[in-house]
N, C-alpha and C. Protein backbone atom coordinates (compact mmCIF):
# COMPACT_ATOMS: atom_id res chain seq x y z
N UNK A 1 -20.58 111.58 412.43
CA UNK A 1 -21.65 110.79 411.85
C UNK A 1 -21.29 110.34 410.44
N UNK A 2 -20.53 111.21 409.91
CA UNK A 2 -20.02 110.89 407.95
C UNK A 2 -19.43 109.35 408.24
N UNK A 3 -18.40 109.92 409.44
CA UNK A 3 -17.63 108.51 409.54
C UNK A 3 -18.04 107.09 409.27
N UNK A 4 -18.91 107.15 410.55
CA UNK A 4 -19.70 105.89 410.45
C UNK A 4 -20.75 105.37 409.46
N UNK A 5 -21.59 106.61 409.32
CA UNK A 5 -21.56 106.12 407.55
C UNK A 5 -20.59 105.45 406.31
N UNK A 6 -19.36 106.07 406.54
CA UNK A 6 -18.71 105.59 405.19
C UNK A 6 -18.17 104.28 405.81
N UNK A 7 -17.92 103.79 407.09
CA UNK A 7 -17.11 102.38 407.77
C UNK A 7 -18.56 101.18 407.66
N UNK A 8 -19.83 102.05 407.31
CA UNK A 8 -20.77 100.96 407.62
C UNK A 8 -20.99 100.57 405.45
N UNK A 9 -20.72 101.91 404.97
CA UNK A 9 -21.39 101.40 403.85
C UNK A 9 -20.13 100.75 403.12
N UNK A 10 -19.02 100.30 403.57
CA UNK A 10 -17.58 99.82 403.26
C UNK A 10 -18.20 98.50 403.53
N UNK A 11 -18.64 98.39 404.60
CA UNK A 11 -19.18 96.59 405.20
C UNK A 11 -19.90 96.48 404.43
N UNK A 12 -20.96 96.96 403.82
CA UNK A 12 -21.84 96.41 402.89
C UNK A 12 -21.38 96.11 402.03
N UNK A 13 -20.12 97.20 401.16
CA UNK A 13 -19.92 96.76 399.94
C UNK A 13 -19.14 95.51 399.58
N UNK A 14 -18.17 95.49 401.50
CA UNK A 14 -17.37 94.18 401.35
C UNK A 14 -18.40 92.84 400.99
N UNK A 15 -19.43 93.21 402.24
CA UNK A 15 -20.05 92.22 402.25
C UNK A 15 -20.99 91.70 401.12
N UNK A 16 -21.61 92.50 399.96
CA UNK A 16 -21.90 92.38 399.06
C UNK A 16 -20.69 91.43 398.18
N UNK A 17 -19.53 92.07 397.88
CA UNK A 17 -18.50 91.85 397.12
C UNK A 17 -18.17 90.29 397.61
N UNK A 18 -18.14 89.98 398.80
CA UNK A 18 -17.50 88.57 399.29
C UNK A 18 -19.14 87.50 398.71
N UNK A 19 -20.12 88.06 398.60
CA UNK A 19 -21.12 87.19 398.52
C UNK A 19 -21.34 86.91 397.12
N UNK A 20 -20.67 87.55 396.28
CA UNK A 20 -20.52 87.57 394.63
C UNK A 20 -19.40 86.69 394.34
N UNK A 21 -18.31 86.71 395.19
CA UNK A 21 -16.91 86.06 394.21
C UNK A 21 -16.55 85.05 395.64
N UNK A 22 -17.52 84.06 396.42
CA UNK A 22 -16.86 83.09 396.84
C UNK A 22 -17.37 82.05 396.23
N UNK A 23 -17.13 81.29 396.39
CA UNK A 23 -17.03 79.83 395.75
C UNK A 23 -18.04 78.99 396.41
N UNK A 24 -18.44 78.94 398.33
CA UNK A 24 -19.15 78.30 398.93
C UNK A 24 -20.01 78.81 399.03
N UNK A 25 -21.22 78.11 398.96
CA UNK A 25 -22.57 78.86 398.63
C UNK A 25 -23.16 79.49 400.36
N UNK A 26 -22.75 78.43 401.66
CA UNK A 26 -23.08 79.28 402.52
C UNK A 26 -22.61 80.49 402.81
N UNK A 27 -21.45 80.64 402.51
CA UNK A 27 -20.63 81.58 403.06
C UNK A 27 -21.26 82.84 402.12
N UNK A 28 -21.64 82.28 401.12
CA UNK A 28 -22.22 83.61 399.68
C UNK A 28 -24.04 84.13 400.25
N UNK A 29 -24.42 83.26 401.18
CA UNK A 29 -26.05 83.24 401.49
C UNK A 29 -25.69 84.06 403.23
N UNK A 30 -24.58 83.94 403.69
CA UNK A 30 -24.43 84.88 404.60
C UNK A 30 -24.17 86.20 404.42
N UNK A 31 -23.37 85.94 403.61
CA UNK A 31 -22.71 87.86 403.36
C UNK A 31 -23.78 88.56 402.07
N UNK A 32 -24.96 87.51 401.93
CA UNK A 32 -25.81 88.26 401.39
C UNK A 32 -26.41 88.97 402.54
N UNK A 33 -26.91 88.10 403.46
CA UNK A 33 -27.52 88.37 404.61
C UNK A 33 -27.08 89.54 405.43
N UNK A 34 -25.65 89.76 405.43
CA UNK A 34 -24.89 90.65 406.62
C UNK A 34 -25.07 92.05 405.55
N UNK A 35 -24.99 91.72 403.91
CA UNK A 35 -25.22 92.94 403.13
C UNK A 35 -26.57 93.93 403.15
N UNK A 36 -27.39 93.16 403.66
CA UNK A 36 -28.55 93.04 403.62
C UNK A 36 -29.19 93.85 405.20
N UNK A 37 -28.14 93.68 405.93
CA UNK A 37 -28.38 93.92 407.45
C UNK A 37 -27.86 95.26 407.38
N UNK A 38 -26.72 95.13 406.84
CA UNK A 38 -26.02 96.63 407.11
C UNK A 38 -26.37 97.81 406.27
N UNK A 39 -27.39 97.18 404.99
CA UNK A 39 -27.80 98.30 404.28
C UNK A 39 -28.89 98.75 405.07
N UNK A 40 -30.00 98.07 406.20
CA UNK A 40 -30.81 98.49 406.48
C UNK A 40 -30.62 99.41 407.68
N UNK A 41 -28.91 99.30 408.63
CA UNK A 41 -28.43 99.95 409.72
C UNK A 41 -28.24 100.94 408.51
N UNK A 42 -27.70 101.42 407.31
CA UNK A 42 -27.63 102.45 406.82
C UNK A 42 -28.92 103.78 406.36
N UNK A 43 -29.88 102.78 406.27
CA UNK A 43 -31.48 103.32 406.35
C UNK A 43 -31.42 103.85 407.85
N UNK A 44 -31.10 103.70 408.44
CA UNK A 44 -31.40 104.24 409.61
C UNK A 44 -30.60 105.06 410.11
N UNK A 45 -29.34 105.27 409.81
CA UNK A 45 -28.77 106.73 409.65
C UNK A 45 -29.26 107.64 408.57
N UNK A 46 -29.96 107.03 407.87
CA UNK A 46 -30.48 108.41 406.82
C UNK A 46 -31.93 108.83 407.16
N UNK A 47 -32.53 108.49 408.29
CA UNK A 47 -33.62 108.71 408.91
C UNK A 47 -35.01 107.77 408.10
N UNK A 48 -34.92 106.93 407.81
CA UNK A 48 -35.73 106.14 407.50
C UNK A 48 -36.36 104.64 407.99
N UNK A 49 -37.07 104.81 409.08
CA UNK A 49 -36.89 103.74 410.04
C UNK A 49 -38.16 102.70 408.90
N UNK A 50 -38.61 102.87 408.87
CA UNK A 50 -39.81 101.71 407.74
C UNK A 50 -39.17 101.48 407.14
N UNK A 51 -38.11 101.92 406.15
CA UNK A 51 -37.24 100.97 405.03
C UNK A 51 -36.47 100.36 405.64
N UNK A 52 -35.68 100.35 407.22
CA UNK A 52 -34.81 99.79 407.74
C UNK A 52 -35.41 98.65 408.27
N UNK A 53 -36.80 98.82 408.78
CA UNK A 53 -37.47 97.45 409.52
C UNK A 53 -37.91 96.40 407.99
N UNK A 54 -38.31 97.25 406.90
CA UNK A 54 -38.39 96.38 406.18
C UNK A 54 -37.61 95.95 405.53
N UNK A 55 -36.55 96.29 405.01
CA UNK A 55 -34.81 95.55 404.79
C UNK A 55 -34.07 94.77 405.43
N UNK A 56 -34.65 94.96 407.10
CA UNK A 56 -33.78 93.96 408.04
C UNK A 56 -35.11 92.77 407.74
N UNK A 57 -36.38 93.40 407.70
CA UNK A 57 -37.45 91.47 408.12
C UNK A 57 -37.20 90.91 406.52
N UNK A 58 -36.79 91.40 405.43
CA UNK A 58 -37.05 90.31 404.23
C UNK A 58 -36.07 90.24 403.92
N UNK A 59 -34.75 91.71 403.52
CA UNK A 59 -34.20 91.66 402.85
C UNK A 59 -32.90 90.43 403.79
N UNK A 60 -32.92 90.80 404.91
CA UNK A 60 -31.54 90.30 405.43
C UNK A 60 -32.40 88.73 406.22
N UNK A 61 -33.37 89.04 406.93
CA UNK A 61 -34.18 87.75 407.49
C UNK A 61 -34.96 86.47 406.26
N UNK A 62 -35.84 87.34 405.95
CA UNK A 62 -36.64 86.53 405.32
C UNK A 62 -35.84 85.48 403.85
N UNK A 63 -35.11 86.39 403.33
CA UNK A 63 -34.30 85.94 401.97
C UNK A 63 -33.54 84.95 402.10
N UNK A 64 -32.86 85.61 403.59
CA UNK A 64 -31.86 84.17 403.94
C UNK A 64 -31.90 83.21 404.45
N UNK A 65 -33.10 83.28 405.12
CA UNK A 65 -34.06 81.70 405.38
C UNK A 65 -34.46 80.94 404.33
N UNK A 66 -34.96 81.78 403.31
CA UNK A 66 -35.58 80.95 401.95
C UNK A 66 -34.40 80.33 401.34
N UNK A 67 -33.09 81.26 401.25
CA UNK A 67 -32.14 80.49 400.32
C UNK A 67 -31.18 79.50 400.82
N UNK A 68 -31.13 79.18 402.39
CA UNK A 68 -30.84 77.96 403.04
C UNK A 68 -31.90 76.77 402.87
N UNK A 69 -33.02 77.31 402.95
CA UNK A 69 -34.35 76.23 402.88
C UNK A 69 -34.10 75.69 401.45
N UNK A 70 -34.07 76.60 400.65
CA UNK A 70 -33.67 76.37 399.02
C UNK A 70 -32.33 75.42 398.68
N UNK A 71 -31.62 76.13 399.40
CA UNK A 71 -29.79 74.85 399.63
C UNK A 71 -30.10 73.67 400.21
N UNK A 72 -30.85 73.58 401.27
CA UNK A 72 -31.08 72.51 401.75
C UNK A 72 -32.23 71.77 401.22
N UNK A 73 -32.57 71.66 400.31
CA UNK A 73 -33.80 70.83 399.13
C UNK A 73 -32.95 70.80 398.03
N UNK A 74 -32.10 71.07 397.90
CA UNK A 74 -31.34 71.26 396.55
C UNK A 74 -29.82 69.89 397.12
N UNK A 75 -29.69 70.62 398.42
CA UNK A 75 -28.34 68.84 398.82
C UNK A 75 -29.01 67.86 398.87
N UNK A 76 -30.46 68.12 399.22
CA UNK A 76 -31.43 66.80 399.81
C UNK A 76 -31.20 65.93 398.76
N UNK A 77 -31.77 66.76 397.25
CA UNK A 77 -32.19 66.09 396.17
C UNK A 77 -30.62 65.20 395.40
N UNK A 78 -29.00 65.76 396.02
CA UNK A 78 -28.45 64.92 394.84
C UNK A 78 -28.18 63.61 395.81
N UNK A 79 -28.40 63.21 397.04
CA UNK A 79 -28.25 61.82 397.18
C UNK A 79 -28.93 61.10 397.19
């Protein structure tokens, strides 16, 4: 069980880390998203199923809908 703990909280940190230092903003609004997903599969190895349902509906769902909706009003506006 340690295992998969430490291979899941490695994905987060990648995935955190890749969403900080890329350059393309989708690719940075996904691996927020996947950071976001896998911290809440980590709530749920630590026995916390309410912080995991609510980390997967805003933190990884809801956020990353808003900040595509947000990208996409933001390309709308420069042509």
């Amino acid at each position: 069980m340690e295992i998969i703990f430490i291979i899941i909280a490695l994905f987060t940190l990648s995935a955190a880390v890749l969403a900080v230092v890329t350059r393309d903003r989708t690719v940075s609004i996904l691996a927020a998203g996947a950071a976001g997903l896998f911290s809440s599969i980590l709530f749920i190895i630590l026995a916390a199923p309410d912080v995991a349902m609510t980390e997967a509906a805003i933190g990884s769902g809801l956020t990353t809908f808003i900040f595509f909706f947000a990208l996409k009003k933001v390309r709308g506006g420069e042509r």
